[in-house]
Protein backbone atom coordinates (compact mmCIF):
# COMPACT_ATOMS: atom_id res chain seq x y z
CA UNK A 1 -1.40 6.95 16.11
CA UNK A 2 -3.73 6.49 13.22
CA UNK A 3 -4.78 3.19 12.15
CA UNK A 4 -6.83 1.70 9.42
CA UNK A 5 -7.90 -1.98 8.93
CA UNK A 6 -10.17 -2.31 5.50
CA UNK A 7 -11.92 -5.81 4.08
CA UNK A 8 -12.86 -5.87 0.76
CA UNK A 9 -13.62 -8.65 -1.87
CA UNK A 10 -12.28 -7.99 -5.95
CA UNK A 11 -13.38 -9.77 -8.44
CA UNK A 12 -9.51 -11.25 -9.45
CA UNK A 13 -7.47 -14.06 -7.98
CA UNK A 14 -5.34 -13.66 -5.34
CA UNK A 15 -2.75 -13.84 -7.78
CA UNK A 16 -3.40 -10.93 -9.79
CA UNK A 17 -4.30 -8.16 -6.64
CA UNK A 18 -1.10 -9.75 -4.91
CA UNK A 19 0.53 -9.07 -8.46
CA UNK A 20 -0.70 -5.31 -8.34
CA UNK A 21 -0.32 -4.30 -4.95
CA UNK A 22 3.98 -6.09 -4.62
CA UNK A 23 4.87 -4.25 -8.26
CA UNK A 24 5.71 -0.88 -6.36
CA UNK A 25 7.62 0.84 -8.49
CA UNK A 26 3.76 1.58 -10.33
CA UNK A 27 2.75 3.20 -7.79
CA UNK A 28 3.03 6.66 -9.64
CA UNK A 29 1.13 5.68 -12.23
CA UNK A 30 -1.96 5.20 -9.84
CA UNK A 31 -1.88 6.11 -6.41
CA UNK A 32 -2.87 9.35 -5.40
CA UNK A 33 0.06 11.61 -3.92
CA UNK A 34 2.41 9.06 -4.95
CA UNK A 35 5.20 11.29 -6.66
CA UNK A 36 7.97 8.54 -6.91
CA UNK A 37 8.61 4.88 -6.00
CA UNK A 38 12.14 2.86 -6.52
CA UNK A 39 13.44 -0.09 -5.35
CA UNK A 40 17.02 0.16 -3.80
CA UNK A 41 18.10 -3.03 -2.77
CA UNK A 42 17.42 -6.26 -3.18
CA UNK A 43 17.78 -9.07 -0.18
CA UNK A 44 16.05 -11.95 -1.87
CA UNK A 45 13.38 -12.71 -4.24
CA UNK A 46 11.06 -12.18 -2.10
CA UNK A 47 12.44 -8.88 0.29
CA UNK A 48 13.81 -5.50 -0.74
CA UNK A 49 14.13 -2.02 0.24
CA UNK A 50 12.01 0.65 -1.69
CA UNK A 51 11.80 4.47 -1.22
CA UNK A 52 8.37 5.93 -1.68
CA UNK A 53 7.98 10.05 -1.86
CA UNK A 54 4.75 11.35 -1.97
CA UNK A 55 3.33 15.15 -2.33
CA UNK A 56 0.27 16.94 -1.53
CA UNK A 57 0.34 20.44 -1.80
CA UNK A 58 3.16 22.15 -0.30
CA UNK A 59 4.13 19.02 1.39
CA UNK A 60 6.77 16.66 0.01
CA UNK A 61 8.37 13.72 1.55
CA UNK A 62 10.30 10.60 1.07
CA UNK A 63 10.60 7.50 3.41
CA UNK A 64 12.45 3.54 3.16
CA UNK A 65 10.79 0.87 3.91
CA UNK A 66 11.45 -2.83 3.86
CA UNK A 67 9.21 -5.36 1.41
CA UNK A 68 8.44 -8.96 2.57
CA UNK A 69 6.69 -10.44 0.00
CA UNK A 70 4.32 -13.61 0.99
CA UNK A 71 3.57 -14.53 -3.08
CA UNK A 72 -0.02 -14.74 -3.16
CA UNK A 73 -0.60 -14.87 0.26
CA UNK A 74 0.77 -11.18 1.95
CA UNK A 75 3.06 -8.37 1.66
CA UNK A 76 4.48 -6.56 4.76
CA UNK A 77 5.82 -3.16 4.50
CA UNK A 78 8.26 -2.42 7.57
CA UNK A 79 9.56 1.19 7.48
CA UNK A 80 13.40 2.52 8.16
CA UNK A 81 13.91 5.75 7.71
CA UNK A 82 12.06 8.83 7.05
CA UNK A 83 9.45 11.43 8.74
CA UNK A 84 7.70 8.76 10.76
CA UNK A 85 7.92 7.72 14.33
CA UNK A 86 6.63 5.11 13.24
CA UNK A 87 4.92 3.15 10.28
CA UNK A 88 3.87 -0.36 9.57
CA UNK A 89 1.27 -1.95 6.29
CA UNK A 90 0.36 -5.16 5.75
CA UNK A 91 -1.26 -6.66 2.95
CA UNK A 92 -3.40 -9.99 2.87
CA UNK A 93 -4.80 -11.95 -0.21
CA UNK A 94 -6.85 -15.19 0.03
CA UNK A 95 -9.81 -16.73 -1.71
CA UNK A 96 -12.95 -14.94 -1.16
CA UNK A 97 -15.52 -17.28 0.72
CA UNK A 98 -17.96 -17.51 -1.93
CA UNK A 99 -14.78 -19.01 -4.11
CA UNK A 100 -15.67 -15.96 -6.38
CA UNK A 101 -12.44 -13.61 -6.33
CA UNK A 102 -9.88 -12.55 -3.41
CA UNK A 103 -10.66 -11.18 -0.15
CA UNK A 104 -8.20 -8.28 0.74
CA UNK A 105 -7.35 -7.13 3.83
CA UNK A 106 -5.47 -4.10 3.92
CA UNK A 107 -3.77 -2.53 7.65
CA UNK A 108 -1.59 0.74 8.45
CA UNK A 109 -0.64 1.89 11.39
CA UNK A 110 1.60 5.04 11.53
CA UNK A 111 2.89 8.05 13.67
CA UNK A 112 4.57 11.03 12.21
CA UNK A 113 7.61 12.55 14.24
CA UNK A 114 6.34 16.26 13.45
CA UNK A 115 3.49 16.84 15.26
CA UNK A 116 2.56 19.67 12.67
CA UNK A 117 2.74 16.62 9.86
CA UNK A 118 0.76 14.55 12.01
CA UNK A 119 -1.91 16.83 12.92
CA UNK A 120 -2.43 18.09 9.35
CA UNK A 121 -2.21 14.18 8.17
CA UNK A 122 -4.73 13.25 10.69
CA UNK A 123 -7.36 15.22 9.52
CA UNK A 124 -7.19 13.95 5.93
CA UNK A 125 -6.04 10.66 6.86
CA UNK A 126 -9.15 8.66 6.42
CA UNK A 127 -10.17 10.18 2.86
CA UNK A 128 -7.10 9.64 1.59
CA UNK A 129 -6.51 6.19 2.73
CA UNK A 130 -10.13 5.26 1.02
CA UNK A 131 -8.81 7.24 -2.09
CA UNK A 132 -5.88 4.72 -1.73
CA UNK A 133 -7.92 1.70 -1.81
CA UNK A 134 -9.98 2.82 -4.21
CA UNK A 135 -7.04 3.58 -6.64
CA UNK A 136 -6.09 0.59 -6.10
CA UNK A 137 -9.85 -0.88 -6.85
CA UNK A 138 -9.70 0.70 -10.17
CA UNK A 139 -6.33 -0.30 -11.45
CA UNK A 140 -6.99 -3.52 -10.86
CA UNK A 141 -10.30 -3.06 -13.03
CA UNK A 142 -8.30 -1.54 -15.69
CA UNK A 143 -5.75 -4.26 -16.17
CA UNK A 144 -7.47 -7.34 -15.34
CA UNK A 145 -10.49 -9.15 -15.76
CA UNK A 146 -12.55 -10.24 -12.78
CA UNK A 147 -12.09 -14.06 -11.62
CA UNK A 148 -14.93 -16.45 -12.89
């Protein structure tokens, strides 16, 4: 299964990435490959189900996941129904230890049932998980200003 664990300090509060990062329904606007994003159910304030689709190429799918939102703190993405075997992302957000910004720690972990999907996945999976990041990176740049 392909994993990824990535550390990086931004220049905004912990507020403002969690802000970014729980507002899903963006994603479009922003992440690469990300072709659609809706929430479709609501358990609290702070859960709900969304369905993500994304498309590269010829490739197209859509997959349900669960939100747990930690406000400031985490979000945990736990997945329910789609192409994976198997699929988990966590988020965390805390001070950054020079008190200058938010240290982000960002984890997936996931298994496609098609080995076809996985083995074409796996050989762009790293890229585009940096392009992810880094999407992420700039949008945050673009609508907020760093934390002084």
């Amino acid at each position: 299964m392909p994993s990824h664990r990535e550390i990086r300090v931004l220049p905004y509060t912990p507020e403002q990435v969690f802000a970014l990062v729980a507002d899903v329904e963006k994603y479009p606007e922003f992440l690469p490959w990300c072709v659609a994003c809706r929430i479709t159910g609501r358990e609290s304030d702070t859960c709900f189900t969304a369905d993500l689709a994304v498309g590269f190429k010829m490739v197209r799918e859509k997959f349900t996941s669960r939100v747990t939102l930690a406000p400031s703190q985490a979000i945990k993405v736990e997945y329910l129904d789609g192409p994976f075997a198997h699929l988990m992302n966590t988020w965390s957000f805390k001070e950054a230890p020079n008190g200058k910004g938010t240290e982000v720690e960002f984890f997936l972990d996931f298994e496609f049932r098609s080995k076809i999907l996985q083995n074409l996945i796996g050989l762009l999976f790293e890229e585009a998980v940096r392009r992810m990041v880094a999407a992420c990176e700039k949008r945050a740049s673009e609508i907020y200003r760093p934390a002084s």
